[in-house]
Structure formats: structure tokens, C-alpha cells
PDB file of N, CA and C in Angstrom:
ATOM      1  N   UNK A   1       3.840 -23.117  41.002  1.00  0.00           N
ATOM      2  CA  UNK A   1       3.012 -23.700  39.955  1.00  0.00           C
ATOM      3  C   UNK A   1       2.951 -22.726  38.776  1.00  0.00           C
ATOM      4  N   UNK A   2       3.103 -22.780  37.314  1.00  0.00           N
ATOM      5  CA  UNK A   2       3.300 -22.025  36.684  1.00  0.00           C
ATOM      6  C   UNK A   2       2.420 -21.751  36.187  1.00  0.00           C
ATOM      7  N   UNK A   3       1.308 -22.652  36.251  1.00  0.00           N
ATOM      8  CA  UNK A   3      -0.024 -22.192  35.813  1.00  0.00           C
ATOM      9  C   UNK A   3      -0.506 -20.831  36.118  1.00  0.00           C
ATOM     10  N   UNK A   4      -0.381 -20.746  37.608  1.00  0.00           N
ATOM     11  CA  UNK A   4      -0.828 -19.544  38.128  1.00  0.00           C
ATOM     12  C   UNK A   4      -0.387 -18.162  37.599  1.00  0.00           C
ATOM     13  N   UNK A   5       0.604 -18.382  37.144  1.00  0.00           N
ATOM     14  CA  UNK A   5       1.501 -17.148  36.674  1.00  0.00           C
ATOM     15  C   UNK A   5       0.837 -16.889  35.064  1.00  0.00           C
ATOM     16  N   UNK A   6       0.067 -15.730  35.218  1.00  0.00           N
ATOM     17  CA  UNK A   6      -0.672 -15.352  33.759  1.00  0.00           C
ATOM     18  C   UNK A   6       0.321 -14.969  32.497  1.00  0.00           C
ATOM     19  N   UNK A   7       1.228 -14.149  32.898  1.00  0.00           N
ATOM     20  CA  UNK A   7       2.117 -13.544  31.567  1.00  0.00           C
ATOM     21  C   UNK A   7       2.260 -14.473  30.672  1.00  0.00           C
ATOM     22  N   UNK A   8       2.648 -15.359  30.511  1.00  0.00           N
ATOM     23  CA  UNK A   8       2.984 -16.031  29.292  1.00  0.00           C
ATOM     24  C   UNK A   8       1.914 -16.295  28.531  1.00  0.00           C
ATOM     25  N   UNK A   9       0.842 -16.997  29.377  1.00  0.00           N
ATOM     26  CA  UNK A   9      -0.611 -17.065  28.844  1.00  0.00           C
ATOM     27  C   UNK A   9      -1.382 -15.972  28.112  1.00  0.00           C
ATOM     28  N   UNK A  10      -1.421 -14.762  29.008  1.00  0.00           N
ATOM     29  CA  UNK A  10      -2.143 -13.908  28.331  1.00  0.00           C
ATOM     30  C   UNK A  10      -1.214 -13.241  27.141  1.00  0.00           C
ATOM     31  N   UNK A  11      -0.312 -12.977  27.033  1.00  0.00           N
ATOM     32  CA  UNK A  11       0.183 -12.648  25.896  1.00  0.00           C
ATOM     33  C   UNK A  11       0.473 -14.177  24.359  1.00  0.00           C
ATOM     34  N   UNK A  12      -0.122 -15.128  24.920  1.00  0.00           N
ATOM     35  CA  UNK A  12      -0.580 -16.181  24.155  1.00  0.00           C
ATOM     36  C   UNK A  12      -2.085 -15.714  23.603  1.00  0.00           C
ATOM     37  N   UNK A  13      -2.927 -15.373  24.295  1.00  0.00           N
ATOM     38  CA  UNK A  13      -4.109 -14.758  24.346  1.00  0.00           C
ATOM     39  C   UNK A  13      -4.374 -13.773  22.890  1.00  0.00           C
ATOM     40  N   UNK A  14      -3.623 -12.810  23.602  1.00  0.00           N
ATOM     41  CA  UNK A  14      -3.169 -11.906  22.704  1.00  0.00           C
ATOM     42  C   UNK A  14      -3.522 -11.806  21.406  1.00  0.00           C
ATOM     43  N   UNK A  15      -1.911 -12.384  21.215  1.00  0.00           N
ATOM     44  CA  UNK A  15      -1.777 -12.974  20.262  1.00  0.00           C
ATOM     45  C   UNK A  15      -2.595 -14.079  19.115  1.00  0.00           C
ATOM     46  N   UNK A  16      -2.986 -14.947  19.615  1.00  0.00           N
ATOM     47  CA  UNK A  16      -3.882 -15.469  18.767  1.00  0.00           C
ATOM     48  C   UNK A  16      -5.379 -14.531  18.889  1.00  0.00           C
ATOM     49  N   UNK A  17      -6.094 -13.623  19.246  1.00  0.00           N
ATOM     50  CA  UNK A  17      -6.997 -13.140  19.057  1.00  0.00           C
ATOM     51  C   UNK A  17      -6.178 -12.386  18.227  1.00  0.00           C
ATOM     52  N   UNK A  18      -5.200 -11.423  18.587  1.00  0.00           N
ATOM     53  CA  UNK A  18      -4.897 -10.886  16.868  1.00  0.00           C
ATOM     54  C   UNK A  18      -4.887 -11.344  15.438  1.00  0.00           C
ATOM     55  N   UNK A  19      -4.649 -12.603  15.434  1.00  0.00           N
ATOM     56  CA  UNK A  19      -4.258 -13.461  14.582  1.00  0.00           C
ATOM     57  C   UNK A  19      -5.557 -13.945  14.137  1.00  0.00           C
ATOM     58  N   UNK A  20      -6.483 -14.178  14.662  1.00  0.00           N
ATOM     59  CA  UNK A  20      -8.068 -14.799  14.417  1.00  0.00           C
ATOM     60  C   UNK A  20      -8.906 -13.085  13.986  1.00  0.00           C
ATOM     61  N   UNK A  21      -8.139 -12.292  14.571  1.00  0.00           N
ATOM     62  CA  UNK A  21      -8.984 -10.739  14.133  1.00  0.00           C
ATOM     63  C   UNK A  21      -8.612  -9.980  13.280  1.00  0.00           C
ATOM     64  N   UNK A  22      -7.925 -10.462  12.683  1.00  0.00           N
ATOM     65  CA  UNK A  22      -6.580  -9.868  11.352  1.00  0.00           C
ATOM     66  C   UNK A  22      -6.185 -10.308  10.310  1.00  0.00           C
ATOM     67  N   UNK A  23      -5.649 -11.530  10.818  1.00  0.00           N
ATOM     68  CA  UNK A  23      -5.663 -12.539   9.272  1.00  0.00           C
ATOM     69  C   UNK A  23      -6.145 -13.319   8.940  1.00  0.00           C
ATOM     70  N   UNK A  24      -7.373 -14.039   9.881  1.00  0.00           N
ATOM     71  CA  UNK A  24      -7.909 -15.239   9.106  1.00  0.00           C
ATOM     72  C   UNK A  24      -9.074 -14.417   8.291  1.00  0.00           C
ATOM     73  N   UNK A  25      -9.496 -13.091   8.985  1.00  0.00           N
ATOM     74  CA  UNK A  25     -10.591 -13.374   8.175  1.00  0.00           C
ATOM     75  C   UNK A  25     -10.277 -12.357   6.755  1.00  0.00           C
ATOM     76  N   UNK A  26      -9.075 -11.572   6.743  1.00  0.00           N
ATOM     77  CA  UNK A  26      -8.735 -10.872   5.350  1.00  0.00           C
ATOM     78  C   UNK A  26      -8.676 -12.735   4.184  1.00  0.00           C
ATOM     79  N   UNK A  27      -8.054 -13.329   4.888  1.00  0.00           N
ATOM     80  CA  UNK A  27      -7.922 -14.689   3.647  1.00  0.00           C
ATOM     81  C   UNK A  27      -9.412 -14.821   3.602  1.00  0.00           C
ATOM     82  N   UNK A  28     -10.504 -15.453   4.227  1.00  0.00           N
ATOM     83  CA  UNK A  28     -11.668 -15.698   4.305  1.00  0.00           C
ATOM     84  C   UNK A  28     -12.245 -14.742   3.086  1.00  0.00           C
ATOM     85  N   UNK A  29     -12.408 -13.735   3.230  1.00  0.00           N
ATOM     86  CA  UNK A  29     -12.888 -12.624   2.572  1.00  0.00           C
ATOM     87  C   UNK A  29     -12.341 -12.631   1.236  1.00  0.00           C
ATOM     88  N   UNK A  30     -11.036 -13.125   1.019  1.00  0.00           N
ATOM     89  CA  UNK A  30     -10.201 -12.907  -0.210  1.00  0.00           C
ATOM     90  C   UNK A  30     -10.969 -14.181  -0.811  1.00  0.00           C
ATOM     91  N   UNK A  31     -11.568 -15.281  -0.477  1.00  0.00           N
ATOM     92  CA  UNK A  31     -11.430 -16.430  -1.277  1.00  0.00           C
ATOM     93  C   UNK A  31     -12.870 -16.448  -2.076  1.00  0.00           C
ATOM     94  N   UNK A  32     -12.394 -16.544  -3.568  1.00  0.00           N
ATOM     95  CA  UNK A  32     -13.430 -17.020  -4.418  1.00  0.00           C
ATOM     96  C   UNK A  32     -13.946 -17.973  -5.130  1.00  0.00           C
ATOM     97  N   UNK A  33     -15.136 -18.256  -5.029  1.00  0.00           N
ATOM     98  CA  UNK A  33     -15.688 -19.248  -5.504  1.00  0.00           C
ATOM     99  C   UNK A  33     -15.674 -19.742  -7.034  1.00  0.00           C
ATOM    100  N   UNK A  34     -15.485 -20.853  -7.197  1.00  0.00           N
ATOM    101  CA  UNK A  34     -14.952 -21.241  -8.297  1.00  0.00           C
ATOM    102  C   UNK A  34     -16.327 -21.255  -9.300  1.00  0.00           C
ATOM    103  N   UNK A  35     -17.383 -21.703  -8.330  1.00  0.00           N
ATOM    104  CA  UNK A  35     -18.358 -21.219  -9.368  1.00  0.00           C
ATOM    105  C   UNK A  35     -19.296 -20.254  -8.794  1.00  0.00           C
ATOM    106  N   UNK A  36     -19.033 -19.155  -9.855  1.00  0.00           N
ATOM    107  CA  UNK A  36     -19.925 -17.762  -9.601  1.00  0.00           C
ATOM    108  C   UNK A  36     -20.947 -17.876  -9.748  1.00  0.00           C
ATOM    109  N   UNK A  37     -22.057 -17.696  -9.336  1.00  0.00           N
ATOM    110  CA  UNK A  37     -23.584 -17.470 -10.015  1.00  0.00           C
ATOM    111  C   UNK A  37     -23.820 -16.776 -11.198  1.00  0.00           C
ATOM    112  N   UNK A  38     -24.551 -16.844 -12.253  1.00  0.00           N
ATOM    113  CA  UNK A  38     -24.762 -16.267 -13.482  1.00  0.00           C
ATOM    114  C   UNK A  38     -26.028 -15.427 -13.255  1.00  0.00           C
ATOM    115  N   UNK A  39     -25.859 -14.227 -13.650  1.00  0.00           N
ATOM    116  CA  UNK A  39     -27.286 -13.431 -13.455  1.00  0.00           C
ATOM    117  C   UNK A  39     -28.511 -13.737 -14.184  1.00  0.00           C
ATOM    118  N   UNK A  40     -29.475 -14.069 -14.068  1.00  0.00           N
ATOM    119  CA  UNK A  40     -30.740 -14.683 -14.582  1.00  0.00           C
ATOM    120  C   UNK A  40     -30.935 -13.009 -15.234  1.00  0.00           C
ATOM    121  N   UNK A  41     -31.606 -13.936 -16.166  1.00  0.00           N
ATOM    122  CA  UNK A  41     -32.488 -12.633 -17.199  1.00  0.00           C
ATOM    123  C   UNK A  41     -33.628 -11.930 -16.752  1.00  0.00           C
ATOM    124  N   UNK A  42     -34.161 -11.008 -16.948  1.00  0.00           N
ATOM    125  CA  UNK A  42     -34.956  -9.993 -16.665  1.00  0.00           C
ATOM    126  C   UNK A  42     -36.378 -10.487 -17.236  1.00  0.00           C
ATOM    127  N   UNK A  43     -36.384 -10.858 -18.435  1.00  0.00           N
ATOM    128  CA  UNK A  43     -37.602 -10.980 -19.176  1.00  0.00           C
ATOM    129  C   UNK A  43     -38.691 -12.151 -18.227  1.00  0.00           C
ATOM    130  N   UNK A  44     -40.183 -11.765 -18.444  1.00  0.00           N
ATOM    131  CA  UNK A  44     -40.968 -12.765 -18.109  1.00  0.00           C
ATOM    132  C   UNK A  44     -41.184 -13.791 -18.719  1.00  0.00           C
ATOM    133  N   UNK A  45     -41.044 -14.912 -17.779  1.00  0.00           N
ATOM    134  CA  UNK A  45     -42.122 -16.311 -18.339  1.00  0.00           C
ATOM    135  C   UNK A  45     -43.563 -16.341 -18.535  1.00  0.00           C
ATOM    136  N   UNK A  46     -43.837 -17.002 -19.139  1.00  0.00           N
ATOM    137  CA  UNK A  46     -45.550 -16.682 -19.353  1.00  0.00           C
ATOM    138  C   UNK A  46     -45.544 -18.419 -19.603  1.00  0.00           C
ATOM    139  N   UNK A  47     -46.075 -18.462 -18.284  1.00  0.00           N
ATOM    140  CA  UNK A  47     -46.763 -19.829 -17.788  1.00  0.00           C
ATOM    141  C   UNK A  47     -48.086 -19.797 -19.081  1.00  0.00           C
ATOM    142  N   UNK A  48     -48.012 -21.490 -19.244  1.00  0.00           N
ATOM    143  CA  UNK A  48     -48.617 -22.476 -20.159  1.00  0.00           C
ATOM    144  C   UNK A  48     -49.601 -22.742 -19.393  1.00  0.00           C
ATOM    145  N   UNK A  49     -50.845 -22.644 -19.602  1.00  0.00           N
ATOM    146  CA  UNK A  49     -52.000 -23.801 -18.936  1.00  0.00           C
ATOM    147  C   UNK A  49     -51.324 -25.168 -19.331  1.00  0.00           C
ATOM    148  N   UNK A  50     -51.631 -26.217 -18.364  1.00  0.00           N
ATOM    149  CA  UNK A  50     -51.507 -27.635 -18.663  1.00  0.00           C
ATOM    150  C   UNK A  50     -52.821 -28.313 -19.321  1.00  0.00           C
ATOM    151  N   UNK A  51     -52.641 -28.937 -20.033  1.00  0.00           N
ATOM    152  CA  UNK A  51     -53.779 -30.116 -20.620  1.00  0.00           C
ATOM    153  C   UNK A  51     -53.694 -31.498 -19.678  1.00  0.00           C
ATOM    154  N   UNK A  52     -54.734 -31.801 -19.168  1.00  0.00           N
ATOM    155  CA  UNK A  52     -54.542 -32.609 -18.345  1.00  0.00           C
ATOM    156  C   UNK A  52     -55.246 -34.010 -18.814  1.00  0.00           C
ATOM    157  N   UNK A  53     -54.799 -34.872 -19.594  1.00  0.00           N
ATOM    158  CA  UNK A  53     -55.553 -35.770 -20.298  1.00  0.00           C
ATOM    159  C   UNK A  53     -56.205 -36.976 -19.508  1.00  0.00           C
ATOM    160  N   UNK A  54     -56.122 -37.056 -18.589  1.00  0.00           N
ATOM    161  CA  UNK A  54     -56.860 -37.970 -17.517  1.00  0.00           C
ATOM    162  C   UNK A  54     -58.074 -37.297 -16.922  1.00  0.00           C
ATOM    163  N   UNK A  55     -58.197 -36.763 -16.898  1.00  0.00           N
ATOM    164  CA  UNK A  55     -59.717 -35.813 -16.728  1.00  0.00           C
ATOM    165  C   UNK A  55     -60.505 -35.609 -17.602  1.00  0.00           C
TER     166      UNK A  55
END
């Protein structure tokens, strides 16, 4: 039964854990987002009281 016989398997093993530990995630890491976030400004808001004309 060839199942039983590991070699081929585990060096299947291997192999794709190298492959999942090496190159997917250098691409992962490489990829940028098309839209960047813009850095918000520093300065304060200075909240408005509301007028509340129903009261």
C-alpha cells in the first residue's frame, strides 16, 4: 500500500511548508494598497455649541 510509505509524502510536506514560509508571505508583505491613508492634521477642532430650536 503506498500510502504507508512516508518518503514521498513527507518531502511533499516539506516542501510546501517551505513554500508557505518563504514565499507567500515575502509577496504578502510586498503588496500595496492602492489607497494609502492620508495623515490627518494636528490642529484642534473647537466644537460649536448647537442651537437647538425645538426647545
Amino acid at each position: 500500500m503506498p500510502q504507508l510509505n512516508p518518503a514521498p509524502w513527507f518531502m511533499i510536506l516539506l516542501f510546501s511548508w517551505l513554500i508557505f514560509l518563504t514565499i507567500i508571505p515575502t509577496k504578502v508583505m510586498n503588496h500595496v494598497s492602492p489607497n494609502e491613508p492620508t495623515p490627518l492634521s494636528m490642529e484642534e477642532h473647537k466644537a460649536q455649541p448647537w442651537d437647538w430650536p425645538w426647545q
